[in-house]
N, C-alpha and C. Protein backbone atom coordinates (compact mmCIF):
# COMPACT_ATOMS: atom_id res chain seq x y z
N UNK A 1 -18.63 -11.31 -24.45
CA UNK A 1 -17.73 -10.18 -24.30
C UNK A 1 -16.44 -10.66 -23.63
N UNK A 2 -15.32 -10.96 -24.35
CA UNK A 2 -14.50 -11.13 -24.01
C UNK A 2 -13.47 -10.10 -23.45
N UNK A 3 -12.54 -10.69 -22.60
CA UNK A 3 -11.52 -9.80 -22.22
C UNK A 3 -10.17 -9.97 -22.17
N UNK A 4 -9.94 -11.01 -22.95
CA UNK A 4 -8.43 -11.94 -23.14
C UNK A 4 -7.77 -10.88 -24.10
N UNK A 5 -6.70 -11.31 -23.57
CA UNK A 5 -5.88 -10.65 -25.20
C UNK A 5 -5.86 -9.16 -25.26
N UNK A 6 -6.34 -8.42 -23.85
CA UNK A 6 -6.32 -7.01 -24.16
C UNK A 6 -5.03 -6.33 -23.53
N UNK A 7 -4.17 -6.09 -24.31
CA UNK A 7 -2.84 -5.64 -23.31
C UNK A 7 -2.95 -3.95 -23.08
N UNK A 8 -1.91 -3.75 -22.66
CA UNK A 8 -2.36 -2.11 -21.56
C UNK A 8 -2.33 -2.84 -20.21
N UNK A 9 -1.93 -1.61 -19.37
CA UNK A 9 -2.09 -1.91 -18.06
C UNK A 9 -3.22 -2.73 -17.35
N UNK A 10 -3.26 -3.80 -16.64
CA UNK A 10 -4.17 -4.17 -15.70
C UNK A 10 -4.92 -3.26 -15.39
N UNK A 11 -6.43 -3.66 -14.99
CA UNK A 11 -7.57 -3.01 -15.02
C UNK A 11 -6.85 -2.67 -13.51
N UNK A 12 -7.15 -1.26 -12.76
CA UNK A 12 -6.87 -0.79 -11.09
C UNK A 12 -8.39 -1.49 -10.39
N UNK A 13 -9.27 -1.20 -11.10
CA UNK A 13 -10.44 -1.65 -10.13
C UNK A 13 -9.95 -2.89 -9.59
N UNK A 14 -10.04 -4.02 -10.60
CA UNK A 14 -10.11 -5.53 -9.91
C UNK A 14 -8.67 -5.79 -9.56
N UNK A 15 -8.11 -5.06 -8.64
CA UNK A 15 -6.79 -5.52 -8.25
C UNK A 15 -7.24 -4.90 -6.34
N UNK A 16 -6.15 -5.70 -6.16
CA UNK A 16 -6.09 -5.21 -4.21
C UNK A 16 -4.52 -4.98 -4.29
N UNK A 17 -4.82 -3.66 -3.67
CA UNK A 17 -3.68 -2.75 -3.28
C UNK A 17 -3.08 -3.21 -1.95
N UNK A 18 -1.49 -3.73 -1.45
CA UNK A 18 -1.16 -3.74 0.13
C UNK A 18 -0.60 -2.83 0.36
N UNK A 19 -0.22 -2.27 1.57
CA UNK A 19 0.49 -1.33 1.70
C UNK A 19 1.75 -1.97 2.39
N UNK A 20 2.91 -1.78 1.68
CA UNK A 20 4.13 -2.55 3.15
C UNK A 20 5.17 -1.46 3.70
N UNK A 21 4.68 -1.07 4.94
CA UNK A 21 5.31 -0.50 5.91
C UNK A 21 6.90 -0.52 6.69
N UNK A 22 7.47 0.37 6.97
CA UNK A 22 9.23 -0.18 7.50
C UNK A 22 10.02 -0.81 6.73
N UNK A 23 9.53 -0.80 5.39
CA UNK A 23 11.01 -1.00 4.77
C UNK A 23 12.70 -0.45 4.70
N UNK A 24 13.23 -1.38 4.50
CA UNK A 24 14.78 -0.24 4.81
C UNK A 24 14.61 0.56 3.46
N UNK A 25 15.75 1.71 3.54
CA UNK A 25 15.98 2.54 2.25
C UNK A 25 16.44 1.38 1.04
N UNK A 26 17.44 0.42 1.30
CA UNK A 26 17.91 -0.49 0.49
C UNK A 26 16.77 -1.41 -0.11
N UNK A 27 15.68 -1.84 0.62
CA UNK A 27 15.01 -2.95 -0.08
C UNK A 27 14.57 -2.24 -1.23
N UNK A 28 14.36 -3.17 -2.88
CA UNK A 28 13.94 -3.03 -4.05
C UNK A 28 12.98 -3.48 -4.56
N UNK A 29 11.56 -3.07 -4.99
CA UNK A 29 10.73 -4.13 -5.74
C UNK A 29 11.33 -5.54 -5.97
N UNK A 30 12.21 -5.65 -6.41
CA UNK A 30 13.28 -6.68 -6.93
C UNK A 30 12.99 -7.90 -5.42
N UNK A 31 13.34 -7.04 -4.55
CA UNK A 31 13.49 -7.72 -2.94
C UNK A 31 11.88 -8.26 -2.74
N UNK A 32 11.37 -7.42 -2.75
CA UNK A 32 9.99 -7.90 -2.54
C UNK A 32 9.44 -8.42 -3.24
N UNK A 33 9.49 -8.71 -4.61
CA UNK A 33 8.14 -9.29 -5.50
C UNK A 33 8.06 -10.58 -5.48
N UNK A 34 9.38 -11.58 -5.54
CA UNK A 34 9.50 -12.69 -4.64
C UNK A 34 8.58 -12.74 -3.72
N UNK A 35 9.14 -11.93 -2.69
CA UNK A 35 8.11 -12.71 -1.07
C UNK A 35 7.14 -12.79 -1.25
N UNK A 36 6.39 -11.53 -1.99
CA UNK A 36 4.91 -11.54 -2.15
C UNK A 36 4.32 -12.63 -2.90
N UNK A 37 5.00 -13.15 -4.16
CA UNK A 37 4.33 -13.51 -4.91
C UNK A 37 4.66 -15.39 -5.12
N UNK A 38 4.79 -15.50 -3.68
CA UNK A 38 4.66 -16.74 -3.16
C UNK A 38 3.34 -17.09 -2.36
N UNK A 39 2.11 -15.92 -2.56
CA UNK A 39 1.31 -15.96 -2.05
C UNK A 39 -0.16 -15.77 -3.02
N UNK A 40 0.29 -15.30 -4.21
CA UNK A 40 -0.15 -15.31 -5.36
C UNK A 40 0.05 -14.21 -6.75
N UNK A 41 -0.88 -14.01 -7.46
CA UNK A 41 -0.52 -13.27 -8.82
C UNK A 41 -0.10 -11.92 -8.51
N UNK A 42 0.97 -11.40 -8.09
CA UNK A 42 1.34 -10.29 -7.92
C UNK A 42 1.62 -8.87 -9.40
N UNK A 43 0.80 -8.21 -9.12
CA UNK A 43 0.10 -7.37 -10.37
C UNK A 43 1.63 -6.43 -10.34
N UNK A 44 1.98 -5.91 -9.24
CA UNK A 44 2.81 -4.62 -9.41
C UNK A 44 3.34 -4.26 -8.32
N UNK A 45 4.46 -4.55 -7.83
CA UNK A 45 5.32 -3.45 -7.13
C UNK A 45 6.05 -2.27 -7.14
N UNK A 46 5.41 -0.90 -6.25
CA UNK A 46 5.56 0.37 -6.52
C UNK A 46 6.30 0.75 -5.07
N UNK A 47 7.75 1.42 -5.00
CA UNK A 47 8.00 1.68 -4.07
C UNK A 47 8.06 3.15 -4.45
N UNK A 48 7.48 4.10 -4.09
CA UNK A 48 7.55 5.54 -3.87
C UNK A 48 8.60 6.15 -3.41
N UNK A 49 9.36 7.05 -4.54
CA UNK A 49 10.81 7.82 -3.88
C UNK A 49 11.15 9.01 -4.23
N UNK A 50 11.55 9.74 -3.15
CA UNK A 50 11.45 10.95 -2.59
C UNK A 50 11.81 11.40 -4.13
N UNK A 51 11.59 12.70 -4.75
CA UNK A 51 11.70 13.56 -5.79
C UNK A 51 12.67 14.01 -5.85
N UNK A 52 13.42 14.80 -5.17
CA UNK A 52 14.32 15.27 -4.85
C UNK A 52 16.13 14.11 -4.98
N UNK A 53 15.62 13.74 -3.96
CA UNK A 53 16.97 12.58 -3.62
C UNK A 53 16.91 11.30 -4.16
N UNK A 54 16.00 10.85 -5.10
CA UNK A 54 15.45 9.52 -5.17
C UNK A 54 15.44 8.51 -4.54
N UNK A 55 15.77 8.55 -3.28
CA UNK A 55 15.51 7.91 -2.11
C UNK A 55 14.11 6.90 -1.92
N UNK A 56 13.68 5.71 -1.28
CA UNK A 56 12.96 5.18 -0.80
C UNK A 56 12.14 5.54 0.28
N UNK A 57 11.37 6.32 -0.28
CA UNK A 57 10.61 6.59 1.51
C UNK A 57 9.96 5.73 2.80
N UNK A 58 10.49 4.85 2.19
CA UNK A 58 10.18 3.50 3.42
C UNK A 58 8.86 2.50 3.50
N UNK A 59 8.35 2.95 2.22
CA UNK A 59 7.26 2.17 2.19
C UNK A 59 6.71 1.50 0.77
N UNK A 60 5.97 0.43 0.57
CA UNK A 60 5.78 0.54 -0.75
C UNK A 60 4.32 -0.22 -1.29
N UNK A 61 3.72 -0.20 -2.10
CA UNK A 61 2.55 -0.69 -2.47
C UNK A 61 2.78 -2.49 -3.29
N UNK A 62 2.33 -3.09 -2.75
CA UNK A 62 1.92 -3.94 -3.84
C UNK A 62 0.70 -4.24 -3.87
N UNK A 63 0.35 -4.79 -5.13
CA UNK A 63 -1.23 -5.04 -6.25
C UNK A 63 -0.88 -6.21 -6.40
N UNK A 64 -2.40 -7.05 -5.59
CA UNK A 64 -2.77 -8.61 -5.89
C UNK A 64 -3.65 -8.93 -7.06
N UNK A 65 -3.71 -9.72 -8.07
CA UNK A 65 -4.80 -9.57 -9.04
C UNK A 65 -6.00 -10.28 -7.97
N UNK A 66 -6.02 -11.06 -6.57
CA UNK A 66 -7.11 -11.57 -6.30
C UNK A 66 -7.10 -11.60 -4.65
N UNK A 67 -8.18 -11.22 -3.94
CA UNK A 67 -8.17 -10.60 -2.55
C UNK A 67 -8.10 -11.03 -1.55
N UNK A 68 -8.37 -12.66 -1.89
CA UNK A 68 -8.09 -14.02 -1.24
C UNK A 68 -6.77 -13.76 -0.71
N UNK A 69 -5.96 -13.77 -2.11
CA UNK A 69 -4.45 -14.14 -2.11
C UNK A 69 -3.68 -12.89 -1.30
N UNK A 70 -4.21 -11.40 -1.32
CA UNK A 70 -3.91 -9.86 -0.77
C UNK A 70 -4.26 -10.80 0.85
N UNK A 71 -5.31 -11.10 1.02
CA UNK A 71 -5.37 -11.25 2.87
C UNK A 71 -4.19 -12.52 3.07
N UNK A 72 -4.06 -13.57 2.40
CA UNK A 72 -3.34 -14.76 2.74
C UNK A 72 -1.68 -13.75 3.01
N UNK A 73 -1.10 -12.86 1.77
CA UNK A 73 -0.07 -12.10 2.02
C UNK A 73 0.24 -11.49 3.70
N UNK A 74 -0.91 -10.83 3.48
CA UNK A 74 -1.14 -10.05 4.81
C UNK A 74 -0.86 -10.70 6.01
N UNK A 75 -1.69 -12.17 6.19
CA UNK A 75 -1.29 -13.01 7.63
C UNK A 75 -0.01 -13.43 7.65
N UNK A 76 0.29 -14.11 6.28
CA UNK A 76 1.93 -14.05 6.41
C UNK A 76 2.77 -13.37 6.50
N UNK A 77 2.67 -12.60 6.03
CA UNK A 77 3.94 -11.53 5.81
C UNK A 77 4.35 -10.22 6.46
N UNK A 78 2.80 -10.19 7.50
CA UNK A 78 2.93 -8.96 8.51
C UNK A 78 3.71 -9.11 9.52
N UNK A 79 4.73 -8.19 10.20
CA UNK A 79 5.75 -8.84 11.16
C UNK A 79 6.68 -9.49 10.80
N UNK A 80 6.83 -10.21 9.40
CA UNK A 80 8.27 -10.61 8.91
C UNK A 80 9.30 -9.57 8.85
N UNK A 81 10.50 -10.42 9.45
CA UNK A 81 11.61 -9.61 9.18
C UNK A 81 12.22 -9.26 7.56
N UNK A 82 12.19 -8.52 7.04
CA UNK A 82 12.82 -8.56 5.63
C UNK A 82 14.08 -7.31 5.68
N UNK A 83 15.22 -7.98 5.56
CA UNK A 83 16.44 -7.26 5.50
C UNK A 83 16.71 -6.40 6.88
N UNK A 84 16.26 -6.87 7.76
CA UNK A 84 16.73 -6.77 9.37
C UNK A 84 15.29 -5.91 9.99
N UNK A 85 14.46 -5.45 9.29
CA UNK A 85 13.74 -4.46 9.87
C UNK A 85 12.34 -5.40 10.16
N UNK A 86 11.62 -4.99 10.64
CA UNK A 86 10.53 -6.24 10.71
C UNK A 86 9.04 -5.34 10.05
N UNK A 87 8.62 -5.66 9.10
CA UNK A 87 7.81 -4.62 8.44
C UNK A 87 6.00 -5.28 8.55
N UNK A 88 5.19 -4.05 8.02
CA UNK A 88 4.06 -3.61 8.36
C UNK A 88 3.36 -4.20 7.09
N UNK A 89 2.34 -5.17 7.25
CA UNK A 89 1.45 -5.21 5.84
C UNK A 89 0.19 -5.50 6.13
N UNK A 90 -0.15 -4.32 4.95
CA UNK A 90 -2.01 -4.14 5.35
C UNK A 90 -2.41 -3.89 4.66
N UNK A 91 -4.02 -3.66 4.43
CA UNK A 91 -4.53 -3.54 2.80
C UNK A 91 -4.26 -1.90 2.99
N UNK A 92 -4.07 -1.47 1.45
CA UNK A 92 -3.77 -0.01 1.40
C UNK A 92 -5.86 0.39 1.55
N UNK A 93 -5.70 1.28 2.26
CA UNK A 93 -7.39 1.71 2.17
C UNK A 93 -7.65 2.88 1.50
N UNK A 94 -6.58 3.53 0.29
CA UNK A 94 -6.90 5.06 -0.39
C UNK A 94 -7.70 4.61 -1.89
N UNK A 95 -8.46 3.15 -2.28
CA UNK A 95 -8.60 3.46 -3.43
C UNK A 95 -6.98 3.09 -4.46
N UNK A 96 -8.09 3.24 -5.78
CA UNK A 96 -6.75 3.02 -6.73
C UNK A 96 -5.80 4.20 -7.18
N UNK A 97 -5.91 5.09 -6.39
CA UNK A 97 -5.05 6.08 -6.39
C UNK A 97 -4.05 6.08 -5.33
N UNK A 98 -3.76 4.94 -4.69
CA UNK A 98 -3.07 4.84 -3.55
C UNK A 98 -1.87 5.75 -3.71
N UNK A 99 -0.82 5.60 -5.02
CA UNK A 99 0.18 5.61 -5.05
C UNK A 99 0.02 7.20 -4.93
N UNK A 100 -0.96 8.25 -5.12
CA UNK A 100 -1.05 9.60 -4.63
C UNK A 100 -0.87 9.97 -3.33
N UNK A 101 0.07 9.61 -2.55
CA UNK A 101 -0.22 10.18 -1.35
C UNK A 101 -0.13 11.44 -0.51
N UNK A 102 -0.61 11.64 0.42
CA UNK A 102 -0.76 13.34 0.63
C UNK A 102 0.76 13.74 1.11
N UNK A 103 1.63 14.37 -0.11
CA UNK A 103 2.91 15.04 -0.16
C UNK A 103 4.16 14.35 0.72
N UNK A 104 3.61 13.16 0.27
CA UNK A 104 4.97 11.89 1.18
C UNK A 104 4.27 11.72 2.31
N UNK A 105 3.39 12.25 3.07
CA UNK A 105 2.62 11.39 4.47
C UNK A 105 1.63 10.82 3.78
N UNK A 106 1.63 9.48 4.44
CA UNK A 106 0.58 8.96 4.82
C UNK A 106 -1.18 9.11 4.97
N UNK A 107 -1.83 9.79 4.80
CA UNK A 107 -3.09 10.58 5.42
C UNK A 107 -3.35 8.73 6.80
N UNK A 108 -3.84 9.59 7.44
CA UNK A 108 -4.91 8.51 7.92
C UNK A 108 -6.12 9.21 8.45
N UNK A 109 -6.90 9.07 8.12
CA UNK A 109 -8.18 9.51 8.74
C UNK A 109 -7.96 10.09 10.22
N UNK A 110 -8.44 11.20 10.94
CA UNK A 110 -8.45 11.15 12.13
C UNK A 110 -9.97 10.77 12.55
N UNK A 111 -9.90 9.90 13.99
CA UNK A 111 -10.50 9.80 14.52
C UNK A 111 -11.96 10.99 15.06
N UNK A 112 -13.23 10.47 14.02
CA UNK A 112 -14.01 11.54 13.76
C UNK A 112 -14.61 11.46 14.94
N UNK A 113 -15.71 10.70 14.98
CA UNK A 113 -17.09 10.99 15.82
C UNK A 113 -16.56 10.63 17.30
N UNK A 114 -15.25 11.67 17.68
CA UNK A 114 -15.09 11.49 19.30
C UNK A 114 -16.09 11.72 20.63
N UNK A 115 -17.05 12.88 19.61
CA UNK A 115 -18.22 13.24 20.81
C UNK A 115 -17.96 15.07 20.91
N UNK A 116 -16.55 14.54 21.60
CA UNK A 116 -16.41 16.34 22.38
C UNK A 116 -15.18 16.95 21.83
N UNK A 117 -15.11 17.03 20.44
CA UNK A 117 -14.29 17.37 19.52
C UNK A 117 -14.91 18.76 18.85
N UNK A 118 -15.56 19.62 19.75
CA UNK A 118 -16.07 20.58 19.09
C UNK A 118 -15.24 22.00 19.32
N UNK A 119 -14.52 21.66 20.05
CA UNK A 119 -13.75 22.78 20.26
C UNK A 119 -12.80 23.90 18.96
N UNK A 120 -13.14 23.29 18.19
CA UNK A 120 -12.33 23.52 17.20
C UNK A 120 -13.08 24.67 16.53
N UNK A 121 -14.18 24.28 16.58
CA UNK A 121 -14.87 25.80 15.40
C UNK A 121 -16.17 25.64 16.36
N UNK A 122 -15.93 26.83 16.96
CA UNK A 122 -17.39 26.94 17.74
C UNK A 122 -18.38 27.87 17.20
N UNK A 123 -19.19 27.38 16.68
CA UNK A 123 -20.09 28.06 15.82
C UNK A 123 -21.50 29.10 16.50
N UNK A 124 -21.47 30.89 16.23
CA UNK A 124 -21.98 30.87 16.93
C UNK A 124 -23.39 30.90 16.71
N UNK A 125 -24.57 30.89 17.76
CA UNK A 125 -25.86 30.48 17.34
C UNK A 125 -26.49 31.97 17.27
């Protein structure tokens, strides 16, 4: 069962999603796919922009074809300065739907099993 030769988009499963954080409004896929892909097979750079203004919302995804090469990115490239700002890179953790994000934020999980977080819905017995 081969799989050569099949064009269409890259499969989303076998790819690793980064997330890169603090970008300026100015940086471009263009800017980034370079840096990244001095670290290996860089699948896709997606910078997400506002609907409205088409603006850069300051952040953007790139897709490694291999996860080795996504962590090697990561040690390098986290804390580099790129175009004066010094930016954020980490694996994106939403799945291959990353580029959905909840209405321009971020989600991050809140911090669940605090203990004494019950205040919120007190249920009565």
């Amino acid at each position: 069962m081969s799989h050569f030769g099949r064009s269409g988009p890259p499969d989303i499963r076998d790819t690793y999603s980064l997330l890169v954080l603090n970008i300026t409004f100015r940086t471009s896929a263009d800017d980034l796919f370079p840096l990244f892909d001095k670290y290996g097979k860089v699948v896709d750079v997606f910078i997400p922009r506002d609907r409205r203004s088409g603006d850069s919302r300051g952040f953007a995804f790139v897709r490694y074809k291999h996860q080795d090469e996504a962590a090697k990115a990561v040690e390098k490239l986290d804390g580099r300065v790129v175009d004066g700002r010094e930016i954020m890179v980490q694996f994106a953790k939403y799945g291959p739907n990353a580029e959905r994000t909840n209405k321009g934020r971020i989600s991050e999980p809140v911090y669940r099993s605090r203990g004494r977080s019950r205040s919120r819905s007190p249920r009565p017995r």
